[in-house]
N, C-alpha and C. Protein backbone atom coordinates (compact mmCIF):
# COMPACT_ATOMS: atom_id res chain seq x y z
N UNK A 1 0.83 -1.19 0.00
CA UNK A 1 0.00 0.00 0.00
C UNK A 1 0.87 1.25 0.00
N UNK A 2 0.05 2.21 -0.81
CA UNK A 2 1.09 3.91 -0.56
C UNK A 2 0.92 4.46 0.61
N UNK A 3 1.95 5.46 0.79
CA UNK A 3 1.65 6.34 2.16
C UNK A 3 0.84 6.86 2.23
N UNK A 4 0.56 7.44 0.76
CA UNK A 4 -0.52 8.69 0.12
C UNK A 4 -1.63 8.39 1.42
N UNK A 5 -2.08 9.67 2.02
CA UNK A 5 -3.34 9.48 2.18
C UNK A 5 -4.45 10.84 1.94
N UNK A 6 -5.82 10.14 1.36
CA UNK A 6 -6.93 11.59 1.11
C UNK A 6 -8.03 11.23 2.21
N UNK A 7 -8.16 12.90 2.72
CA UNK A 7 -9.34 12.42 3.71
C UNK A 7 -10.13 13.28 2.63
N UNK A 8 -11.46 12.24 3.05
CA UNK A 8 -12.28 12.93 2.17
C UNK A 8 -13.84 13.46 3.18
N UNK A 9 -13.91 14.68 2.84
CA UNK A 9 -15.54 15.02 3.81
C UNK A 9 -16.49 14.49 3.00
N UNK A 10 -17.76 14.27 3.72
CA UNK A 10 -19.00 13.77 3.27
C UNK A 10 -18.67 12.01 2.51
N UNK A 11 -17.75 11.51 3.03
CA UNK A 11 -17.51 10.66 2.00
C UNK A 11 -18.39 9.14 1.95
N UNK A 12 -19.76 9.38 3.39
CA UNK A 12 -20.33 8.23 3.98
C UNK A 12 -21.22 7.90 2.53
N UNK A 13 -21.66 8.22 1.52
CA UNK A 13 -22.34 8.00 0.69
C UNK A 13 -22.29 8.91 -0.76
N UNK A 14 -22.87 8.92 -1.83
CA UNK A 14 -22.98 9.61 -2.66
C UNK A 14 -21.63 9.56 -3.36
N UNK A 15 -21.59 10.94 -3.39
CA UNK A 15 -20.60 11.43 -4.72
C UNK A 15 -19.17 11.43 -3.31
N UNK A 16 -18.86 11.57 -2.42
CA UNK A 16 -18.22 11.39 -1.50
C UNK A 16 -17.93 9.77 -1.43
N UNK A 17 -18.28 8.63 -1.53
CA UNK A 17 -17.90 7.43 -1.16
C UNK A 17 -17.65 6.91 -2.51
N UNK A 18 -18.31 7.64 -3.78
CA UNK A 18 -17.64 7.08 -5.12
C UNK A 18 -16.00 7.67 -5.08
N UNK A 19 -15.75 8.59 -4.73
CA UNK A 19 -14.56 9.27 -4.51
C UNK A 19 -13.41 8.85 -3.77
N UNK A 20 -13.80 8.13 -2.67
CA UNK A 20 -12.90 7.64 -1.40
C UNK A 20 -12.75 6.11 -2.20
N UNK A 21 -14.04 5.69 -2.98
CA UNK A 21 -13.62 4.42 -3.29
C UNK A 21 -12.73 4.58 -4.12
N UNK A 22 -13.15 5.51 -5.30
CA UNK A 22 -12.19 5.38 -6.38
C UNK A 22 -10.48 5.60 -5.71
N UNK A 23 -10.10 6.67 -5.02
CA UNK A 23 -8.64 6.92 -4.44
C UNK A 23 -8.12 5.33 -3.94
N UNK A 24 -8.75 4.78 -3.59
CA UNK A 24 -8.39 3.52 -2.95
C UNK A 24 -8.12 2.52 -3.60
N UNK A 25 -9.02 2.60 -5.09
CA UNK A 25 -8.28 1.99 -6.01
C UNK A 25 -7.21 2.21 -6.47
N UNK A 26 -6.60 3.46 -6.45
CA UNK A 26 -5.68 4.28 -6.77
C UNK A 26 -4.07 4.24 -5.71
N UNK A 27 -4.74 3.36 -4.37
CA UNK A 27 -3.68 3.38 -3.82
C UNK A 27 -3.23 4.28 -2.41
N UNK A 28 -4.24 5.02 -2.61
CA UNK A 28 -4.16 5.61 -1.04
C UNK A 28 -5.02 5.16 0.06
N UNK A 29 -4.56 5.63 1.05
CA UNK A 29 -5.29 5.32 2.13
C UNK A 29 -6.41 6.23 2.75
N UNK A 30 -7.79 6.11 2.99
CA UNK A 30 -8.53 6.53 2.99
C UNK A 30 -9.37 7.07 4.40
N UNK A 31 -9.27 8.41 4.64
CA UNK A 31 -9.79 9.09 5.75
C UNK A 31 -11.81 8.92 5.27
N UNK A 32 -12.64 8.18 5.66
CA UNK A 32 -14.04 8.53 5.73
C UNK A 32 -14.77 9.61 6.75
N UNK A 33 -15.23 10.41 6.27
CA UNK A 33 -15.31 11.05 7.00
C UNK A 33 -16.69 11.76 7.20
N UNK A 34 -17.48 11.85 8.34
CA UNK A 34 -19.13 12.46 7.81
C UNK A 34 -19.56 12.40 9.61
N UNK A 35 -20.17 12.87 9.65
CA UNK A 35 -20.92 12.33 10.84
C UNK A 35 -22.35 11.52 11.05
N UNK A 36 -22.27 10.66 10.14
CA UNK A 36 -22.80 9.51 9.37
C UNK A 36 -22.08 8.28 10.42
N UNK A 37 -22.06 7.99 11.02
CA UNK A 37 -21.12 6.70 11.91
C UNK A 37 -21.87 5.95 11.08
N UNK A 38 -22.43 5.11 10.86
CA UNK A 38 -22.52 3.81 10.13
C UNK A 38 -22.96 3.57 9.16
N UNK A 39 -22.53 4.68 8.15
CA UNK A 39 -22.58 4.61 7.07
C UNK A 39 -21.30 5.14 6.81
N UNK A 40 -20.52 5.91 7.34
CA UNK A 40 -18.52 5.53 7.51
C UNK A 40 -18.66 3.94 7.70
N UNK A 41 -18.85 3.53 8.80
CA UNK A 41 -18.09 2.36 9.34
C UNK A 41 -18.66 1.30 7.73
N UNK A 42 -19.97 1.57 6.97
CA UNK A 42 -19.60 0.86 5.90
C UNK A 42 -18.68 0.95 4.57
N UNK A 43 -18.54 2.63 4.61
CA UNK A 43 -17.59 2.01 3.40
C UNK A 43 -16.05 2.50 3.87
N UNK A 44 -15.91 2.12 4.94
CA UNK A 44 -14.35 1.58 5.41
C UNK A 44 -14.37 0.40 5.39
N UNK A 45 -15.74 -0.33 5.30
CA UNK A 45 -15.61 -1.93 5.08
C UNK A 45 -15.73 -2.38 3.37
N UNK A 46 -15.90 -1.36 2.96
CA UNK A 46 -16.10 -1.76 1.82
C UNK A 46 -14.52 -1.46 0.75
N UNK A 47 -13.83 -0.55 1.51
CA UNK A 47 -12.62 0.00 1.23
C UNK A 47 -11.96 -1.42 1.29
N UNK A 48 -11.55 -2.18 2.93
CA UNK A 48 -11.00 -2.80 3.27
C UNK A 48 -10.64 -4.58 2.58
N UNK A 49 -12.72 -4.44 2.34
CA UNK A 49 -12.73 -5.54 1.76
C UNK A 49 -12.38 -5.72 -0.02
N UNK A 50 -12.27 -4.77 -0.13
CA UNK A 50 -11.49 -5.12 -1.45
C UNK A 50 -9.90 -4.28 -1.48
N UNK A 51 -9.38 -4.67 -0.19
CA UNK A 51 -7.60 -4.73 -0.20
C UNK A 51 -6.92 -3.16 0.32
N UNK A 52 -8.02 -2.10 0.60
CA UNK A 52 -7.48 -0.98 1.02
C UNK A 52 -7.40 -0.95 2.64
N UNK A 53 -7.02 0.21 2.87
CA UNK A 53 -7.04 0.76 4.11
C UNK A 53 -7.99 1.99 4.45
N UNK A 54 -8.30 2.36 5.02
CA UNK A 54 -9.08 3.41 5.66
C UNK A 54 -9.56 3.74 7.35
N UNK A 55 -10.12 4.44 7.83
CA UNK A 55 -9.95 5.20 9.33
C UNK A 55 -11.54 5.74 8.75
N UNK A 56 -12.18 5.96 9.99
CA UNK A 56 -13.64 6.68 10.26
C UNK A 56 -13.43 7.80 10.89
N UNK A 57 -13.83 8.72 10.36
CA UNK A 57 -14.22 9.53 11.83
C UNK A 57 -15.95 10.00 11.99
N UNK A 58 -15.83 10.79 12.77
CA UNK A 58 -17.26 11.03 13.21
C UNK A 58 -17.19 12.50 13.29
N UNK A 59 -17.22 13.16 12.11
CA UNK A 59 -17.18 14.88 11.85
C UNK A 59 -17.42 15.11 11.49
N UNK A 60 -18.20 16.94 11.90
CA UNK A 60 -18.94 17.63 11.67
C UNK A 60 -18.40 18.77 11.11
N UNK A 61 -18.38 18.81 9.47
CA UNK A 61 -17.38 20.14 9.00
C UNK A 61 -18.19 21.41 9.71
N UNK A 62 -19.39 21.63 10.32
CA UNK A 62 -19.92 22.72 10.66
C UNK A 62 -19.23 23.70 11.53
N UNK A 63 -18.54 22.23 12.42
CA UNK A 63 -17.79 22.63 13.72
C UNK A 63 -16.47 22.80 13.56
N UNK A 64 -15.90 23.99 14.14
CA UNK A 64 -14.42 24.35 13.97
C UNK A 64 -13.89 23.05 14.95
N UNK A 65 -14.51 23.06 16.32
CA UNK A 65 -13.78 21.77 17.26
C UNK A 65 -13.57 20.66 16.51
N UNK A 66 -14.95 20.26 15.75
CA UNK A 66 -14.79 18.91 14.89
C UNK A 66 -14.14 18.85 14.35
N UNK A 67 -13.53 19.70 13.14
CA UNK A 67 -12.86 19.73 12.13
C UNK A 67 -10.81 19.39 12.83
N UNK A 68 -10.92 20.26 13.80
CA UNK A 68 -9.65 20.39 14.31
C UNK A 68 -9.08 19.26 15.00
N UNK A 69 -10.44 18.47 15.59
CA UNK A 69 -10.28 17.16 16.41
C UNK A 69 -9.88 16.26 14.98
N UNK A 70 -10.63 16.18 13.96
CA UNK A 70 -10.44 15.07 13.36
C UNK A 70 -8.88 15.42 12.45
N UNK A 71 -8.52 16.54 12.37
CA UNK A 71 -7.13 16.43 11.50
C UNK A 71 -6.13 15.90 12.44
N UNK A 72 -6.58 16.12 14.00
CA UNK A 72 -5.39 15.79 14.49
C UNK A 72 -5.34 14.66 15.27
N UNK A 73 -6.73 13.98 15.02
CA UNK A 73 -6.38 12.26 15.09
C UNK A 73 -5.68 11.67 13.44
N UNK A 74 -6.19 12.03 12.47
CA UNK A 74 -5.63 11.94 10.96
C UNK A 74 -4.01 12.00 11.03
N UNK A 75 -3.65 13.04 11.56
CA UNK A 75 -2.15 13.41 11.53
C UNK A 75 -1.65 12.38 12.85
N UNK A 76 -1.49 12.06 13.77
CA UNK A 76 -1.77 11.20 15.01
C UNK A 76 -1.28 9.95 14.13
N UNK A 77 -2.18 9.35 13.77
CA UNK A 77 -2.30 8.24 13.08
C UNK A 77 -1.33 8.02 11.65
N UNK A 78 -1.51 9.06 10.63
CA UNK A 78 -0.71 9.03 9.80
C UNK A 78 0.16 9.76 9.23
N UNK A 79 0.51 10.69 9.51
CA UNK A 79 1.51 12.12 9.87
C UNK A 79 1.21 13.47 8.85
N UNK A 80 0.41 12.89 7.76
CA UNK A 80 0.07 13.64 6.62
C UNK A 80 -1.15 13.39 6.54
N UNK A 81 -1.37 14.60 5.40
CA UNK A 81 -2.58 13.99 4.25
C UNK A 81 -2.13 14.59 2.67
N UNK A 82 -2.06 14.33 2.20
CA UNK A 82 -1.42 14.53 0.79
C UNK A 82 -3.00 14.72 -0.13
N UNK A 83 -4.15 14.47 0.03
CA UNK A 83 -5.02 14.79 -0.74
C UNK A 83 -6.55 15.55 0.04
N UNK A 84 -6.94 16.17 -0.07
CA UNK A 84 -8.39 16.97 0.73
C UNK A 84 -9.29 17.28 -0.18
N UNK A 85 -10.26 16.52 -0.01
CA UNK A 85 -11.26 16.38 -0.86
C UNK A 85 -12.73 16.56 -0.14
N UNK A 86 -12.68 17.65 -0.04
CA UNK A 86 -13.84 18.63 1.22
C UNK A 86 -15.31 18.38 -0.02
N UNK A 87 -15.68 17.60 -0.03
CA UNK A 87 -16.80 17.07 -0.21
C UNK A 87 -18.29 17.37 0.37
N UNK A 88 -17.95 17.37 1.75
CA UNK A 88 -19.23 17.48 2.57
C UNK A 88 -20.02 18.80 1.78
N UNK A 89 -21.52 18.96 2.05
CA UNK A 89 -22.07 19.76 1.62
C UNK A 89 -23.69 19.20 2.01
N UNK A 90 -24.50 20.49 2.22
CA UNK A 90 -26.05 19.84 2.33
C UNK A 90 -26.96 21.06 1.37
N UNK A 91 -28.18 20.65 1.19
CA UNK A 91 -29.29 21.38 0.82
C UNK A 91 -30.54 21.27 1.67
N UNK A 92 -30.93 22.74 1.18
CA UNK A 92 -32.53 22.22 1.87
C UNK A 92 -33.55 22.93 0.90
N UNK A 93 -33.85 21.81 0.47
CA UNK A 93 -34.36 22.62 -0.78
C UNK A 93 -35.80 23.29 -0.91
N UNK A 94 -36.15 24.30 -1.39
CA UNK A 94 -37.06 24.98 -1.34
C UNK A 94 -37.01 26.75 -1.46
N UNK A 95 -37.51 27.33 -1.64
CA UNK A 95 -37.43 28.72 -2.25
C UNK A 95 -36.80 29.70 -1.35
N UNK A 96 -35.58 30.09 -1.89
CA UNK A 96 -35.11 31.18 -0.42
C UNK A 96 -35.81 32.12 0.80
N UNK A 97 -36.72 32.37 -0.34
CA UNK A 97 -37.89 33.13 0.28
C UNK A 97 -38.36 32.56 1.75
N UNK A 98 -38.66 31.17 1.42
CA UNK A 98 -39.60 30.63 1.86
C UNK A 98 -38.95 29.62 2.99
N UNK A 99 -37.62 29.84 2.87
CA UNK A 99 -36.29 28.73 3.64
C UNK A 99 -36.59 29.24 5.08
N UNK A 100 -36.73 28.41 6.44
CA UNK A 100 -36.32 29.25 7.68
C UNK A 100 -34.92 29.46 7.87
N UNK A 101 -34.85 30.53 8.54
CA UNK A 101 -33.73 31.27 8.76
C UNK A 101 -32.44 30.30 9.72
N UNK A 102 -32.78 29.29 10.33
CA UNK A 102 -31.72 28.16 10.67
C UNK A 102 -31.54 27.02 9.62
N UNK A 103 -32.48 27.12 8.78
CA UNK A 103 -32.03 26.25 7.83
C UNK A 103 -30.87 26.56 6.69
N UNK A 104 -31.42 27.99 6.49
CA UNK A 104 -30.55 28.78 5.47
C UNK A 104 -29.15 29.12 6.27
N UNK A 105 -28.84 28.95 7.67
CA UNK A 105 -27.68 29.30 8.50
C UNK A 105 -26.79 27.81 8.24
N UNK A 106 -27.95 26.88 8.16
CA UNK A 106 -27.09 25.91 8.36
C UNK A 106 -25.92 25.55 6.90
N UNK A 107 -27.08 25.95 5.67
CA UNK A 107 -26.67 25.62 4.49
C UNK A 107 -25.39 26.26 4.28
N UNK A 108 -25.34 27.67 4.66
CA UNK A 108 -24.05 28.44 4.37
C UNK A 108 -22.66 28.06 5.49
N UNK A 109 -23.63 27.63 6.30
CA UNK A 109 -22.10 26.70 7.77
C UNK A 109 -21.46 25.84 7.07
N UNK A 110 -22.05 25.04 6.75
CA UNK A 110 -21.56 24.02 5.56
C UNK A 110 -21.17 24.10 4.40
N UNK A 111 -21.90 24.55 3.56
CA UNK A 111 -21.43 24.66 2.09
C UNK A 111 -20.46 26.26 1.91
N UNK A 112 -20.75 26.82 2.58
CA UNK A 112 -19.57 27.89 2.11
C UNK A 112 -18.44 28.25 3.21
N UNK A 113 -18.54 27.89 4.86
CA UNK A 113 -17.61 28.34 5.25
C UNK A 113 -16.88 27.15 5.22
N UNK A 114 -16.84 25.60 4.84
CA UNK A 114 -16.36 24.57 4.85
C UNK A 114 -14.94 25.26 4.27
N UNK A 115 -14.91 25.87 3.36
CA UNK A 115 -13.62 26.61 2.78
C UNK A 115 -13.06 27.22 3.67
N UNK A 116 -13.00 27.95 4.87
CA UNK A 116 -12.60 28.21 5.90
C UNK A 116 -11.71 27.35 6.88
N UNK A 117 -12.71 26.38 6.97
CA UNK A 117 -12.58 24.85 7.94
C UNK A 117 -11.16 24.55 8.00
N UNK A 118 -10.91 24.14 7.14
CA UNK A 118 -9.69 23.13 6.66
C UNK A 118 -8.35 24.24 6.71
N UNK A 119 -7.95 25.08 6.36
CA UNK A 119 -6.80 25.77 6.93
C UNK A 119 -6.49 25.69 8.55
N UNK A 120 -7.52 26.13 9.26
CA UNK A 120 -7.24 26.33 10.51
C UNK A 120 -7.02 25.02 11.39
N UNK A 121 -7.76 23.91 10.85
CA UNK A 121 -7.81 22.90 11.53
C UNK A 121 -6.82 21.36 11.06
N UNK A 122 -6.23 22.62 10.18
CA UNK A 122 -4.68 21.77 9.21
C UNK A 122 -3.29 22.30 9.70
N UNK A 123 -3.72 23.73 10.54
CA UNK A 123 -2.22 24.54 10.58
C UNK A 123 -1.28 23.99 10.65
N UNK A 124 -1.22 22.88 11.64
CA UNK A 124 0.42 22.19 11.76
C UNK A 124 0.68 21.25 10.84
N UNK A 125 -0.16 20.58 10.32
CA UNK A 125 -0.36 19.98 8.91
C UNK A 125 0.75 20.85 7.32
N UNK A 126 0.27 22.18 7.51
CA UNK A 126 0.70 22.54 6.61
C UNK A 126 2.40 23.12 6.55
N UNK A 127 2.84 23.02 7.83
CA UNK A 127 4.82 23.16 8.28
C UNK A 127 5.51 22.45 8.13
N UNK A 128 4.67 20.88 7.33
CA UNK A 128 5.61 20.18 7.34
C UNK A 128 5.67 19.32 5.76
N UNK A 129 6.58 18.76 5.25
CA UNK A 129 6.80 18.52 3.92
C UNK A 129 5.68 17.93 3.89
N UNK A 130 4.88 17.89 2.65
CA UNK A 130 3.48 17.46 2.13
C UNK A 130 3.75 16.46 1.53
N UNK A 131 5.00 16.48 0.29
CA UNK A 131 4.70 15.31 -0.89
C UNK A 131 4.17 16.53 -2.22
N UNK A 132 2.66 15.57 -2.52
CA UNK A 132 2.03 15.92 -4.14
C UNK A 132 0.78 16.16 -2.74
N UNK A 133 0.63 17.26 -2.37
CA UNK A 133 -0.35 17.46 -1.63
C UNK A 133 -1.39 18.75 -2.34
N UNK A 134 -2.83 18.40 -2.75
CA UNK A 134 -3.87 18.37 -3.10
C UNK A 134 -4.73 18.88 -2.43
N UNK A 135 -5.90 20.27 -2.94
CA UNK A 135 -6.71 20.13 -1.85
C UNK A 135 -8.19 20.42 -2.81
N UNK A 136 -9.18 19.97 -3.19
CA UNK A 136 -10.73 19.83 -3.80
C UNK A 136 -12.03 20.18 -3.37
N UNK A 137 -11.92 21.02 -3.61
CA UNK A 137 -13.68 21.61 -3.26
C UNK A 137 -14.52 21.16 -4.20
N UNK A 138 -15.60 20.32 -3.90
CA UNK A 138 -16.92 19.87 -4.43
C UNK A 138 -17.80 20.75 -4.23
N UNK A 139 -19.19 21.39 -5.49
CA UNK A 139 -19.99 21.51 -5.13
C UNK A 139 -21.06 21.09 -5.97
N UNK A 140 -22.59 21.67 -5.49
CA UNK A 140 -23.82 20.34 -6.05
C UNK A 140 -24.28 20.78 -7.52
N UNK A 141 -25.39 20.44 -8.03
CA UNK A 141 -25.78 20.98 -9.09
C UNK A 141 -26.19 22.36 -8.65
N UNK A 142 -26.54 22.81 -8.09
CA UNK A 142 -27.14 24.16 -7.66
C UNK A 142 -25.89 25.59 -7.89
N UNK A 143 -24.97 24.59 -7.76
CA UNK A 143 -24.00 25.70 -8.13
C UNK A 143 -23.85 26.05 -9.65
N UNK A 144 -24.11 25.28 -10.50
CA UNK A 144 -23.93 25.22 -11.58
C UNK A 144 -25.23 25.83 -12.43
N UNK A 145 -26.24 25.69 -11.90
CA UNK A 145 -28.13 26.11 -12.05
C UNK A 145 -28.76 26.12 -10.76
N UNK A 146 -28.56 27.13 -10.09
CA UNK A 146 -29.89 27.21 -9.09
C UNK A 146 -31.07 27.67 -9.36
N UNK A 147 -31.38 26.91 -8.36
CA UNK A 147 -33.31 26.60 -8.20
C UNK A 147 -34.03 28.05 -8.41
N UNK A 148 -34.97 28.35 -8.57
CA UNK A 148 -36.01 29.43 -8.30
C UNK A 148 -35.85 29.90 -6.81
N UNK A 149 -36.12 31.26 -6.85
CA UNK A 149 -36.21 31.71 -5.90
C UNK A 149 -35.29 32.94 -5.15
């Protein structure tokens, strides 16, 4: 196996676990990551069982604590991450207008300060030699065509 490793957010399902799978074919080792617990703990089994490696965590990109806890069990464990593939993201769909005002707080916690997240909760991460180190922002169709409203 390579050293390489990508943590990937949101990676318990969707376009996030096609992603973590595919890297794993590829040879790295795979951070799952969501606050999804058992739907991580499946596709670290699904990683495993076809010859990879991978780690769970249980994080919440919303949270600066979360974010900071999980890089530095990641780094703990494997001293790097050479790929970041900030995935996580939610919707709530329905007309801005018409969105409540914690729903629409939550959407922008997530989907836009997630870009925030990951510097601060990488700092010591980033002082030390990387490699081919990578970092990927995903976003949904909505970015590309949003909805009414």
């Amino acid at each position: 196996m390579s050293n390489r490793v990508a943590f990937v957010t949101g990676s318990s399902r969707g376009i996030g676990r096609a992603i973590a799978l595919s890297l794993c074919r590829e040879g790295f080792y795979i951070v799952v990551a969501s606050p999804e617990v058992e739907n991580n703990e499946l596709v670290a089994g699904e990683i495993r069982s076809g010859g990879g490696e991978a780690m769970t965590l249980d994080m919440d990109i919303s949270s600066q604590e979360s974010v900071k806890v999980g890089f530095g069990q990641v780094l703990a464990a494997k001293g790097r991450v050479d790929v970041l593939v900030n995935n996580a993201g939610i919707t709530r769909d329905g007309l801005a207008v018409r969105m409540k005002p914690a729903d629409w707080d939550l959407v922008l916690k997530i989907n836009q300060r997630r870009v925030l997240r990951r510097p601060a909760g990488a700092a010591r991460h980033d002082e030390k030699p990387l490699g081919a180190h990578r970092q990927y922002f995903l976003g949904g169709g909505s970015g590309r065509q949003p909805g009414p409203g």
